[in-house]
C-alpha atoms as a PDB file:
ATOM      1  CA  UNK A   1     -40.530-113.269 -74.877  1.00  0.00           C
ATOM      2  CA  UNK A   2     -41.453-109.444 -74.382  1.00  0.00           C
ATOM      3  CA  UNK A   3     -38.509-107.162 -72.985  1.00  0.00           C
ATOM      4  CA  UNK A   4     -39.534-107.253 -69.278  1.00  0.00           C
ATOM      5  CA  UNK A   5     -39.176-110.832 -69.464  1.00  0.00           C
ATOM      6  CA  UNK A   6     -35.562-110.898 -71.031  1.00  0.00           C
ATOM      7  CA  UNK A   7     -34.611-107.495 -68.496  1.00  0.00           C
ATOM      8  CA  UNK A   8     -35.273-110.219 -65.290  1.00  0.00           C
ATOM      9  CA  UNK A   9     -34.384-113.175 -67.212  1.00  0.00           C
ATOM     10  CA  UNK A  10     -30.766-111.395 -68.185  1.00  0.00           C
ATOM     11  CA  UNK A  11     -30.488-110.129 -65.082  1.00  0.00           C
ATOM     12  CA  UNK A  12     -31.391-113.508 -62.838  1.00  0.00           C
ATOM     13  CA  UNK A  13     -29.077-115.750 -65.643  1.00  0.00           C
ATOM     14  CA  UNK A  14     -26.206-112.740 -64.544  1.00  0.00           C
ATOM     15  CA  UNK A  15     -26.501-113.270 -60.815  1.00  0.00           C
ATOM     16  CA  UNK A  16     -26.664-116.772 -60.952  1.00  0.00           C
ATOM     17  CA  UNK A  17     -23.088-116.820 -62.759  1.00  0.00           C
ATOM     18  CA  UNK A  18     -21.714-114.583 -60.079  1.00  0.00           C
ATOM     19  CA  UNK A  19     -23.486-117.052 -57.048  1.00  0.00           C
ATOM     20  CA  UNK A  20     -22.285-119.867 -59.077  1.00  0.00           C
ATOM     21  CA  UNK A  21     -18.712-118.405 -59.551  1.00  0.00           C
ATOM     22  CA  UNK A  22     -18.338-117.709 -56.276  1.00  0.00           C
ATOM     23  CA  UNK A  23     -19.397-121.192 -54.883  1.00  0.00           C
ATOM     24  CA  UNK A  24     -22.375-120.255 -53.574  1.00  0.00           C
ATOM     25  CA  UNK A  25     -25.548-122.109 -52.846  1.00  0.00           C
ATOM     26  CA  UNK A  26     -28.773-120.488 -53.055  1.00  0.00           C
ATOM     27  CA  UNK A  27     -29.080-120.908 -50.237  1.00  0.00           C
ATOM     28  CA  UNK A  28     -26.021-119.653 -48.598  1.00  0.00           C
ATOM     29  CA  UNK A  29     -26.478-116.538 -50.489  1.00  0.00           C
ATOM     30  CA  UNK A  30     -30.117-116.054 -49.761  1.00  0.00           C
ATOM     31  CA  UNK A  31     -28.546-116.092 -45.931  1.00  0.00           C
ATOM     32  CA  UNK A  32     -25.882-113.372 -47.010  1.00  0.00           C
ATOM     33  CA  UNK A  33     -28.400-111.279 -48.308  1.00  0.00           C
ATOM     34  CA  UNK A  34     -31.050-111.621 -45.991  1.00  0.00           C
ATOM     35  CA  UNK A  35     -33.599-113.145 -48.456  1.00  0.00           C
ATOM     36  CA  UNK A  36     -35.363-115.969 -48.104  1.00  0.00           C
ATOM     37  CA  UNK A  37     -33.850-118.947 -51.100  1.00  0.00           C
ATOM     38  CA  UNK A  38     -37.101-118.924 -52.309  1.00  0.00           C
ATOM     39  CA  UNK A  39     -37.417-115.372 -53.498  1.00  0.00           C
ATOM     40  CA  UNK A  40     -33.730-115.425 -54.588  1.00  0.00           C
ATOM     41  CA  UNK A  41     -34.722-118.677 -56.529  1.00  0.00           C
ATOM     42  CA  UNK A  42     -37.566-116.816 -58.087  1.00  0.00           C
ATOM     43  CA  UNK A  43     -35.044-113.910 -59.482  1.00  0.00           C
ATOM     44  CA  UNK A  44     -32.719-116.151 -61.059  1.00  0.00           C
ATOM     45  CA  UNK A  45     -35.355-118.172 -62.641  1.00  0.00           C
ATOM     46  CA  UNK A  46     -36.902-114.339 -64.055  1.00  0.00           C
ATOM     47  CA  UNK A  47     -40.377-114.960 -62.062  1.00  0.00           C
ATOM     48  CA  UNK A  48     -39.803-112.331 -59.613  1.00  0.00           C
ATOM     49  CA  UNK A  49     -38.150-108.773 -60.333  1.00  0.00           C
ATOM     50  CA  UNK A  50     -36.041-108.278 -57.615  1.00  0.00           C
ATOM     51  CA  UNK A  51     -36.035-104.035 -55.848  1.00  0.00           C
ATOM     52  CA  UNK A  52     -33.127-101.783 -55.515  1.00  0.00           C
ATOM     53  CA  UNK A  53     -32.552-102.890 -52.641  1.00  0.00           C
ATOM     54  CA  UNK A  54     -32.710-106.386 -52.708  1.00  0.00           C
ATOM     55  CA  UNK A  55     -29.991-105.975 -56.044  1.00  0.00           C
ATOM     56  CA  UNK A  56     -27.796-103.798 -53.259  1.00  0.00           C
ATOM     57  CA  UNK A  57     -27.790-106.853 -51.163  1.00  0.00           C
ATOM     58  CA  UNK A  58     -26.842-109.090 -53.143  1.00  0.00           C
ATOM     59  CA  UNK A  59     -24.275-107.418 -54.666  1.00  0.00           C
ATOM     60  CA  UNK A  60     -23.005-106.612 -51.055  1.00  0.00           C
ATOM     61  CA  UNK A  61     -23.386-110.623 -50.103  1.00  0.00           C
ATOM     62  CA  UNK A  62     -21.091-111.319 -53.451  1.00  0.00           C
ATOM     63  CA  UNK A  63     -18.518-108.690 -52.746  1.00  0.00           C
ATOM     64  CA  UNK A  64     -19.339-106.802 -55.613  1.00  0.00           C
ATOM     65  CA  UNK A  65     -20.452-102.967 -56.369  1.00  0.00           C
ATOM     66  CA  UNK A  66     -23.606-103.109 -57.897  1.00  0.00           C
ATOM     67  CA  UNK A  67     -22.525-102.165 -61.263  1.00  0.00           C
ATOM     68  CA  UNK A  68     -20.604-105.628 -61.413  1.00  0.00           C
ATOM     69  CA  UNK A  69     -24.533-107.083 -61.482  1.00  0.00           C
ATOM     70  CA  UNK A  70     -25.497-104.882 -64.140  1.00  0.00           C
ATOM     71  CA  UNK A  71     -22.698-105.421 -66.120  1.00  0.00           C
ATOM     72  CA  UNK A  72     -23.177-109.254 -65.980  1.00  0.00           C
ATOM     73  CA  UNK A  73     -26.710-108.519 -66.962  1.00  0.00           C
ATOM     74  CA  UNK A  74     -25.469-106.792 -69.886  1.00  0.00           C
ATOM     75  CA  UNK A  75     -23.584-109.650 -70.893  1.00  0.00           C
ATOM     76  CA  UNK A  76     -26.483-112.141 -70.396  1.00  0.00           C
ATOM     77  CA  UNK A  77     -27.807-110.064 -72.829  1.00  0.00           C
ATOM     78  CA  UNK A  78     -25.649-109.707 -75.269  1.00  0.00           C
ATOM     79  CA  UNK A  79     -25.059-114.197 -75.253  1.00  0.00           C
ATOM     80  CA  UNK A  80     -29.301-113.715 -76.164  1.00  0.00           C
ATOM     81  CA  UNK A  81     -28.808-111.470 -78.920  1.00  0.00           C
ATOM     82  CA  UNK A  82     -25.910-113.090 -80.217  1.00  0.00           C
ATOM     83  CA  UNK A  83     -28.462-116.725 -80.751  1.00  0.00           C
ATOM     84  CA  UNK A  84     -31.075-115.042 -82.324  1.00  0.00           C
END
């Protein structure tokens, strides 16, 4: 797997865990973020890298700053490193 690949699959795993935590469909937070569930299907399965704005709105549809994502990221990555 090359780095972009582990960047959007860290960061897709990450917001998945927040959706997930929060109770969320896909497609109820699609709707939140004013996405459609396919694209936000795409990110979490790393097949789409999502823009700055599209991270804003999600973050804004889980009630989170956007650092919270990144953070979450960080820790997907971290679990990856960790099973090497």
């Amino acid at each position: 797997m090359n780095k972009r690949t582990e960047i959007r699959s860290d960061l897709g795993k990450a917001i998945r865990e927040l959706r997930e935590a929060r109770g969320l469909t896909l497609d109820a937070l699609a709707a939140k973020a004013g996405m459609h569930t396919t694209y936000l299907s795409r990110i979490e399965r790393a097949h789409s890298s999502p823009t700055w704005e599209k991270i804003s709105a999600l973050a804004e549809a889980l009630d989170l700053p956007v650092s919270a994502i990144a953070t979450a990221a960080e820790a997907q990555a971290a679990k990856r490193k960790r099973a090497r």
